[in-house]
C-alpha atoms as a PDB file:
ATOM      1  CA  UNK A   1      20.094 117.571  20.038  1.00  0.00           C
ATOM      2  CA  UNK A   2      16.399 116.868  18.148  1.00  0.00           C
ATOM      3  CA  UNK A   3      13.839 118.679  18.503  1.00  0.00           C
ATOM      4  CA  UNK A   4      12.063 114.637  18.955  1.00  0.00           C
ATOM      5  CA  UNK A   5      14.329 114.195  22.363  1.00  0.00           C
ATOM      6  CA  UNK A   6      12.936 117.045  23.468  1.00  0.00           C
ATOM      7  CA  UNK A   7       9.551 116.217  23.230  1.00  0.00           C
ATOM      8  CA  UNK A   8       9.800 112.588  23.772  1.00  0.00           C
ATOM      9  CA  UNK A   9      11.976 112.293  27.076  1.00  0.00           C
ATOM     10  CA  UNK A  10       9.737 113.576  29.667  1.00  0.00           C
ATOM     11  CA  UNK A  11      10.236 114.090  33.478  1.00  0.00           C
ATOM     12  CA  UNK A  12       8.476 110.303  33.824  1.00  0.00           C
ATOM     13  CA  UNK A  13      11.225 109.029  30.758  1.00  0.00           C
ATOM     14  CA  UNK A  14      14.655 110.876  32.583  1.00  0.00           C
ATOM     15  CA  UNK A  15      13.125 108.983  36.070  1.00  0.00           C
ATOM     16  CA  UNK A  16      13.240 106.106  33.983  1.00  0.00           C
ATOM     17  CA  UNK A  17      16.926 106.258  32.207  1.00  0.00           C
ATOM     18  CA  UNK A  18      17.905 107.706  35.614  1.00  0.00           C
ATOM     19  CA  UNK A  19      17.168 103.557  37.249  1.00  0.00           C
ATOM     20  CA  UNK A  20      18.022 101.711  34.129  1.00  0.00           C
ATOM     21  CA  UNK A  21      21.316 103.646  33.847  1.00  0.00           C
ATOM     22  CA  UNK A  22      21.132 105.291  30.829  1.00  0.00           C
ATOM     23  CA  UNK A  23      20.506 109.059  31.854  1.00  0.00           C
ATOM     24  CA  UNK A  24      23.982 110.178  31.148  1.00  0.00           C
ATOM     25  CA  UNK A  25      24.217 109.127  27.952  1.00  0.00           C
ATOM     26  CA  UNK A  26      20.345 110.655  26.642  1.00  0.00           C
ATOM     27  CA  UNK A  27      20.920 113.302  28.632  1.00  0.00           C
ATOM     28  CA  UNK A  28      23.493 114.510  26.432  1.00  0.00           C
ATOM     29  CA  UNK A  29      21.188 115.087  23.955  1.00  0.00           C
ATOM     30  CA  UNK A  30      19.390 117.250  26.166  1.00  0.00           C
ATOM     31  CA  UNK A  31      21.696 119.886  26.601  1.00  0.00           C
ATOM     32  CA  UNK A  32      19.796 122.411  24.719  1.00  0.00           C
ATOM     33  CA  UNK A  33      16.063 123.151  24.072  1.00  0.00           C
ATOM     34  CA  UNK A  34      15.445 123.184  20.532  1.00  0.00           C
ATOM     35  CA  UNK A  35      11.765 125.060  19.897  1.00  0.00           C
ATOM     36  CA  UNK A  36      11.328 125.279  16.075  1.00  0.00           C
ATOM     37  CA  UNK A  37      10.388 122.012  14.470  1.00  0.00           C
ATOM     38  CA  UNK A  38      12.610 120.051  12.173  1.00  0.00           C
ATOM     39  CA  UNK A  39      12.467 120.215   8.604  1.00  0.00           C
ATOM     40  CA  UNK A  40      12.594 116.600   7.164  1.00  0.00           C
ATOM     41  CA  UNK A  41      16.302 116.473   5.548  1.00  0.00           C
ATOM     42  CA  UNK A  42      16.812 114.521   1.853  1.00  0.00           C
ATOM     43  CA  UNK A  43      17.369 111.316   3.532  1.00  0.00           C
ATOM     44  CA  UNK A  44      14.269 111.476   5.285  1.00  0.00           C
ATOM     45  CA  UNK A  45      11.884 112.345   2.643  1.00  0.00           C
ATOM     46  CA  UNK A  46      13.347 109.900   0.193  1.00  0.00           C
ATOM     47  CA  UNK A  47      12.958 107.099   2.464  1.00  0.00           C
ATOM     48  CA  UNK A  48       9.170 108.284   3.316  1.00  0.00           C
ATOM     49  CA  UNK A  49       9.002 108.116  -0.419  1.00  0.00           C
ATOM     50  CA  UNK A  50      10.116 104.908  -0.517  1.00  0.00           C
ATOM     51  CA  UNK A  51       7.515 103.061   0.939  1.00  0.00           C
ATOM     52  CA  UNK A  52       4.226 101.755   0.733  1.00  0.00           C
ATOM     53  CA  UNK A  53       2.686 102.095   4.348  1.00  0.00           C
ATOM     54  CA  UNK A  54       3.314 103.511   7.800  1.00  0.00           C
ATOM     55  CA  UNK A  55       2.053 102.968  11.357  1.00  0.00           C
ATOM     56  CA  UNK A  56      -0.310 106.149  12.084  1.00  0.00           C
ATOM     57  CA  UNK A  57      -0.693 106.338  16.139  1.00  0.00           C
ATOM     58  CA  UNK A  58      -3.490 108.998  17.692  1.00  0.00           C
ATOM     59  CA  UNK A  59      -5.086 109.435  21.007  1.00  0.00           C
ATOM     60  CA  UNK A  60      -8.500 110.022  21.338  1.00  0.00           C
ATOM     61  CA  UNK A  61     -10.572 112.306  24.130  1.00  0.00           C
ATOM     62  CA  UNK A  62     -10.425 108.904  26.497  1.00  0.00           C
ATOM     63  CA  UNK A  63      -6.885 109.222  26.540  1.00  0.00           C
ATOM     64  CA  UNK A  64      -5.814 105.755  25.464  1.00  0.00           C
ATOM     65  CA  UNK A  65      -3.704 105.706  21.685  1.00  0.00           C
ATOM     66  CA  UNK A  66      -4.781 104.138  18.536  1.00  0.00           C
ATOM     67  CA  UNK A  67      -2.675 102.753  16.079  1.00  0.00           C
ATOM     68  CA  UNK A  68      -3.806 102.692  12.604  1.00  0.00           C
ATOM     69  CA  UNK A  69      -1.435 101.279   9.257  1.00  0.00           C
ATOM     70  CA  UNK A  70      -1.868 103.252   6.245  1.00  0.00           C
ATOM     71  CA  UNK A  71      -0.853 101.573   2.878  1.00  0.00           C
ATOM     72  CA  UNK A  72      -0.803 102.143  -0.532  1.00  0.00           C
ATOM     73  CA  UNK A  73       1.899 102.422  -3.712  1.00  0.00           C
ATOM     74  CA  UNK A  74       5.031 102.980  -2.675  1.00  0.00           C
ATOM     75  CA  UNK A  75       5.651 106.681  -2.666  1.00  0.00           C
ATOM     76  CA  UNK A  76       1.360 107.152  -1.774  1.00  0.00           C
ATOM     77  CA  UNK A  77       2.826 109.634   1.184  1.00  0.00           C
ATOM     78  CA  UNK A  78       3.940 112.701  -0.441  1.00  0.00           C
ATOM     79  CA  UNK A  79       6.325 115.311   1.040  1.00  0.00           C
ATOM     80  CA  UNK A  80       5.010 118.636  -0.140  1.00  0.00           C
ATOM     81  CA  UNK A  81       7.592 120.559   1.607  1.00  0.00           C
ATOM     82  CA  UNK A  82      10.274 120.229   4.077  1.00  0.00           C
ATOM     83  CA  UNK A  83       7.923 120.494   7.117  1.00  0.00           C
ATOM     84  CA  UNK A  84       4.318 118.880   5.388  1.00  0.00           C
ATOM     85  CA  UNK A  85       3.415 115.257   4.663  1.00  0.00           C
ATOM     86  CA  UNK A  86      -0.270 114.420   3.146  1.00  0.00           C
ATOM     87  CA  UNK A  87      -1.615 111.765   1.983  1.00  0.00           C
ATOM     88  CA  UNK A  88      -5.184 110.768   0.054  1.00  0.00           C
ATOM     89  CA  UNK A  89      -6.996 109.095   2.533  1.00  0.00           C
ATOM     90  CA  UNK A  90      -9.499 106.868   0.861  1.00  0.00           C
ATOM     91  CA  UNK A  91     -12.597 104.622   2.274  1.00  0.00           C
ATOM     92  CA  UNK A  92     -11.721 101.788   4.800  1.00  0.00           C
ATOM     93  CA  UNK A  93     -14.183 100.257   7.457  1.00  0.00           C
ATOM     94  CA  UNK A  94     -15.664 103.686   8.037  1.00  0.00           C
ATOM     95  CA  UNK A  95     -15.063 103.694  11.680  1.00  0.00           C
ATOM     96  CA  UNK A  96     -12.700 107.257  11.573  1.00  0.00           C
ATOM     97  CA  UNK A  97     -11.638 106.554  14.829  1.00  0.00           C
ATOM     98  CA  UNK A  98      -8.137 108.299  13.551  1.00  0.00           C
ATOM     99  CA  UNK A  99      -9.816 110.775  12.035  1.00  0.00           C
ATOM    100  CA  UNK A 100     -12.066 111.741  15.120  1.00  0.00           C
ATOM    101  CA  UNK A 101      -9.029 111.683  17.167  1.00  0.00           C
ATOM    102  CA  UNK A 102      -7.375 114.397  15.132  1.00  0.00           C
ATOM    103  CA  UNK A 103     -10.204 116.564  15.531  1.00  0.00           C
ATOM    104  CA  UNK A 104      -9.859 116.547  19.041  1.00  0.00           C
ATOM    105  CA  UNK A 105      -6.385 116.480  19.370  1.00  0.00           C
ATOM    106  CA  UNK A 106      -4.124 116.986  16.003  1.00  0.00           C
ATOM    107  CA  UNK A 107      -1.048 115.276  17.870  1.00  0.00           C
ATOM    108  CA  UNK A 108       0.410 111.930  16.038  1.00  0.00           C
ATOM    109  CA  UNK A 109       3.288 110.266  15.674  1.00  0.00           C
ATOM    110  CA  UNK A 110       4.033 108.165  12.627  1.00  0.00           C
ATOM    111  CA  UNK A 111       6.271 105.070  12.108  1.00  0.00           C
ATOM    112  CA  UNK A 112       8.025 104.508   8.696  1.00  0.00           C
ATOM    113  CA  UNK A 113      10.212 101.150   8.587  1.00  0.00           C
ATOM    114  CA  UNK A 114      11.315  99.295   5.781  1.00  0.00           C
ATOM    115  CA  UNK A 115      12.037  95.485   6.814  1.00  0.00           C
ATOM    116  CA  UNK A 116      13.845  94.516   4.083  1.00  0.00           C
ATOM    117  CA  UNK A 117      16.913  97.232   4.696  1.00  0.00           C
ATOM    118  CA  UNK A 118      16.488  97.139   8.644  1.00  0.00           C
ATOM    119  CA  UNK A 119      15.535 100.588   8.929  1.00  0.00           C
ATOM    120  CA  UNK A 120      12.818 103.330  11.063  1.00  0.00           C
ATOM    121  CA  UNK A 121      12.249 106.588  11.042  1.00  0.00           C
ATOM    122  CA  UNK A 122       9.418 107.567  14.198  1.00  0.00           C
ATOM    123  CA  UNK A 123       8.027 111.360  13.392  1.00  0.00           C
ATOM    124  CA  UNK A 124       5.536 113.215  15.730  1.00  0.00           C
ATOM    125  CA  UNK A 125       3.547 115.558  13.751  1.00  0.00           C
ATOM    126  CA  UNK A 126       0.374 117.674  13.956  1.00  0.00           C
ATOM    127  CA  UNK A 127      -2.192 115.906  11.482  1.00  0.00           C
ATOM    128  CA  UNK A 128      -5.173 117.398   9.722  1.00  0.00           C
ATOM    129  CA  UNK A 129      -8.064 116.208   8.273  1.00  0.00           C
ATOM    130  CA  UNK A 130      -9.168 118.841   5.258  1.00  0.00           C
ATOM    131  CA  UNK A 131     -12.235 117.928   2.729  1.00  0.00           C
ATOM    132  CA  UNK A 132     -11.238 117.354  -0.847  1.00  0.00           C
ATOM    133  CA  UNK A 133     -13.595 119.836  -2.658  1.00  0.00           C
ATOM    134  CA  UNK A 134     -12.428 122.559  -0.884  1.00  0.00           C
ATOM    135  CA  UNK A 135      -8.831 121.273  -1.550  1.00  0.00           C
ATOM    136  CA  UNK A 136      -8.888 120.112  -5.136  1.00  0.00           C
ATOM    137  CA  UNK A 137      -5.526 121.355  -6.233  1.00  0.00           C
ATOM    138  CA  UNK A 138      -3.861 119.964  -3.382  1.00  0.00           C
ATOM    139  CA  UNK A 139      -5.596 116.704  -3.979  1.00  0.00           C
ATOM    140  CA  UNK A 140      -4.862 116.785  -7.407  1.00  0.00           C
ATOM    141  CA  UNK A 141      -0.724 117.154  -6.399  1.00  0.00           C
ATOM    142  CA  UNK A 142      -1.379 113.848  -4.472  1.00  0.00           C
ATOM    143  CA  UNK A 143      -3.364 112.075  -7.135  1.00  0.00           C
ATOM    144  CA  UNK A 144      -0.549 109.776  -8.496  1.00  0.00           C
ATOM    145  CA  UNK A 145       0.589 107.967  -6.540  1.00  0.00           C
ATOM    146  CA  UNK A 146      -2.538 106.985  -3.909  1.00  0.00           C
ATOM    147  CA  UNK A 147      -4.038 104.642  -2.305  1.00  0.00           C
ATOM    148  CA  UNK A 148      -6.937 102.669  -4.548  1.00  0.00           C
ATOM    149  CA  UNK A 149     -10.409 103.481  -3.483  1.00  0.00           C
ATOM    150  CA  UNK A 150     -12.774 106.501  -3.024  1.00  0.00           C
ATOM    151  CA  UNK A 151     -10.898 109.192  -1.688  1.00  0.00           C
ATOM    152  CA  UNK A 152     -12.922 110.716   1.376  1.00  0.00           C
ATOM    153  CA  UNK A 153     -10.692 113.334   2.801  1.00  0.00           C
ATOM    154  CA  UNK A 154      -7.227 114.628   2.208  1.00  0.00           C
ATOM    155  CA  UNK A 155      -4.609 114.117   5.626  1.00  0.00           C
ATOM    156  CA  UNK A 156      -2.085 116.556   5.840  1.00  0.00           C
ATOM    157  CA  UNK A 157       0.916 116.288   8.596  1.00  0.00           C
ATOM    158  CA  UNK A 158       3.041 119.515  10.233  1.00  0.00           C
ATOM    159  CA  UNK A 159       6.097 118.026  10.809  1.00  0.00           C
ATOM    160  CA  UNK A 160       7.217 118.603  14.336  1.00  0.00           C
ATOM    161  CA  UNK A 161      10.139 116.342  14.747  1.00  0.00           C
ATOM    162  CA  UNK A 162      11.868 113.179  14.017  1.00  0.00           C
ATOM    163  CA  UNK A 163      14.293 110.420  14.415  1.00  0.00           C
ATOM    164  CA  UNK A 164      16.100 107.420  12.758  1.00  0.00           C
ATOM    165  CA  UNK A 165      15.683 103.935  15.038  1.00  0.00           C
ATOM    166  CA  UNK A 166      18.229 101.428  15.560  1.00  0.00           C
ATOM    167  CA  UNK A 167      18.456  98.316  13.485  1.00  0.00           C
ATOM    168  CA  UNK A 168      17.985  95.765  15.903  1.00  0.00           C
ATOM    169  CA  UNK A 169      15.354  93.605  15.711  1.00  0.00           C
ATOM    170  CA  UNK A 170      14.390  94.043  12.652  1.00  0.00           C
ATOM    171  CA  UNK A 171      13.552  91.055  11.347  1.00  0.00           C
ATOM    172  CA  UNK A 172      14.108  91.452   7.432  1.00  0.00           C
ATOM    173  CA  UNK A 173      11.533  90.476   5.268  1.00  0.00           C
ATOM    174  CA  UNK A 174      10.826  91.342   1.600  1.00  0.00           C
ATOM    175  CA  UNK A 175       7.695  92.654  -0.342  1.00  0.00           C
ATOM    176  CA  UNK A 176       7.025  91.115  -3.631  1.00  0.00           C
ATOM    177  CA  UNK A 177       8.898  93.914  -5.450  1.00  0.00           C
ATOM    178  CA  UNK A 178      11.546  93.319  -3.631  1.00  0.00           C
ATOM    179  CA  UNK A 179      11.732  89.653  -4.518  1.00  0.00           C
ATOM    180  CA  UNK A 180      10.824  90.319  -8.278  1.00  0.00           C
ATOM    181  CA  UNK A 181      14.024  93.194  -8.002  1.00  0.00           C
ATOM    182  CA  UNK A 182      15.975  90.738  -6.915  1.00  0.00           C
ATOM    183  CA  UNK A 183      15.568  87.793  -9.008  1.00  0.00           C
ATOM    184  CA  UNK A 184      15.294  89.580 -12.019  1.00  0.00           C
ATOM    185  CA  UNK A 185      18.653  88.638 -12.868  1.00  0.00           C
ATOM    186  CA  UNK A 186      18.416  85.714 -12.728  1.00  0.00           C
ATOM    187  CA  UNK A 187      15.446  85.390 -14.735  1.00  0.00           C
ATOM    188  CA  UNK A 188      17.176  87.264 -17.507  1.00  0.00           C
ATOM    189  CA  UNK A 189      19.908  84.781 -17.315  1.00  0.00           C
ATOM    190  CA  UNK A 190      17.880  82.111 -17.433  1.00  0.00           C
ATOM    191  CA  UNK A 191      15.966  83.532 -20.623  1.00  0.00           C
ATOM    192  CA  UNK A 192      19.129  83.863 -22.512  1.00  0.00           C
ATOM    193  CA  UNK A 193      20.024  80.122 -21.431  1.00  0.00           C
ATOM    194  CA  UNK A 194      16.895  79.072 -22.778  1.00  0.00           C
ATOM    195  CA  UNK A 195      17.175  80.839 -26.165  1.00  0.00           C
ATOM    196  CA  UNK A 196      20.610  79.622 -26.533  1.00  0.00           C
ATOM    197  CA  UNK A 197      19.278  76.096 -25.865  1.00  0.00           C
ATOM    198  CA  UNK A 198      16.787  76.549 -28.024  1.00  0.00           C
ATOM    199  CA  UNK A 199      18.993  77.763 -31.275  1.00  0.00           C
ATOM    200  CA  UNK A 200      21.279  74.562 -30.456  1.00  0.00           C
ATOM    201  CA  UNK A 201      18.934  72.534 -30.313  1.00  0.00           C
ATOM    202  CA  UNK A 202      17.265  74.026 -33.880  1.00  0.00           C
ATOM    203  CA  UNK A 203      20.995  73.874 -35.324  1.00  0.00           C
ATOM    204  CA  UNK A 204      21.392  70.060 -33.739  1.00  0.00           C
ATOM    205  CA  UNK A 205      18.122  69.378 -35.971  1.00  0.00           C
ATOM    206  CA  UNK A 206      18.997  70.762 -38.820  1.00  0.00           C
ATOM    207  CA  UNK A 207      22.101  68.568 -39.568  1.00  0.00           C
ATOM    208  CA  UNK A 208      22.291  65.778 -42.375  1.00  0.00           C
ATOM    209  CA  UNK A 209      21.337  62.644 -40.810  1.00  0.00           C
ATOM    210  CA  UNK A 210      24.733  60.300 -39.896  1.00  0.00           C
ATOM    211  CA  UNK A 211      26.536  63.892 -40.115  1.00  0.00           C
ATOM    212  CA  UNK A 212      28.810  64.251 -37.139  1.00  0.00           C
ATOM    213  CA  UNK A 213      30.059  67.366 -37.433  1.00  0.00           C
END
């Protein structure tokens, strides 16, 4: 089993599966307690790398969550090891409700999902806010690629544990580089159509007037 399982399927969540019918099957997964975190695997850090935002969920000291999305260049979350995510966290609204959540409780959980490919991957972590001039060779590993802006703090997350969703409802849809990937082909062909066009065209030109040849 995960070490996410664990944590996620409470006494309230088995009550749950327990009525809908599904306790036999999760519970399986449940056989053992797992109490060390998971390190983030090659899969999982090359997808994290592989895309340019995430849902960032906290819960603050009144006990309701808050869900923020981070964005930036794809590959603007960096994996600096294979239990650490950070990120440069750069000037929004300037309403830190994320950030003053942290401080009072370091507990998240992040959602990566890439539309395009149907995929997820849901993480809880322990998050940390740390300044930048007291950091500035961590920062600097993070400098390229971040998010545009002026960086305020750096946000670090301890990986606790983590899991791959199902496909299903996804609905795909594609970012601009994913169009431009795609039909870049076909603009290619299209350029060599032209230029062949084009030298026919120059050659059709060129002949002897009442030539047919």
């Amino acid at each position: 089993m995960s070490r996410f399982n664990q944590l996620a399927q409470t006494t309230a969540v088995r009550q749950v599966q327990e009525e809908m019918g599904s306790a036999s099957a999760a519970g399986r997964r449940l056989r053992e307690q797992v109490e060390e975190p998971d390190p983030l695997d090659a899969r999982s850090a090359d997808f994290i790398r592989s895309l340019d935002g995430f849902l960032f969920a906290s819960v603050g000291e009144t006990g309701w969550p808050y869900i923020q999305f981070k964005g930036g260049p794809q590959g603007f979350v960096h994996v600096l090891d294979e239990y650490t995510l950070g990120f440069l966290d750069v000037r929004g609204n300037r309403q830190y409700v994320t950030t003053g959540n942290v401080r009072g409780d370091d507990r998240v959980a992040l959602f990566f999902i890439d539309h395009a490919r149907q995929t997820r991957l849901k993480l809880f972590g322990h998050a940390t806010a740390l300044p930048v001039d007291e950091n500035l060779g961590l920062a600097e590993r993070m400098e390229s690629p971040r998010t545009e802006g002026k960086v305020e703090q750096i946000v670090t997350i301890r990986v606790e544990a983590y899991a791959w969703n199902c496909p299903n409802h996804i609905t795909p849809r594609f970012s601009r580089r994913d169009v431009s990937e795609a039909l870049a082909p076909v603009h290619e062909r299209r350029a060599r159509l032209e230029e062949e066009n084009a030298a026919l065209r120059a050659r059709l030109d060129a002949r002897p007037e009442g030539s047919t040849g």
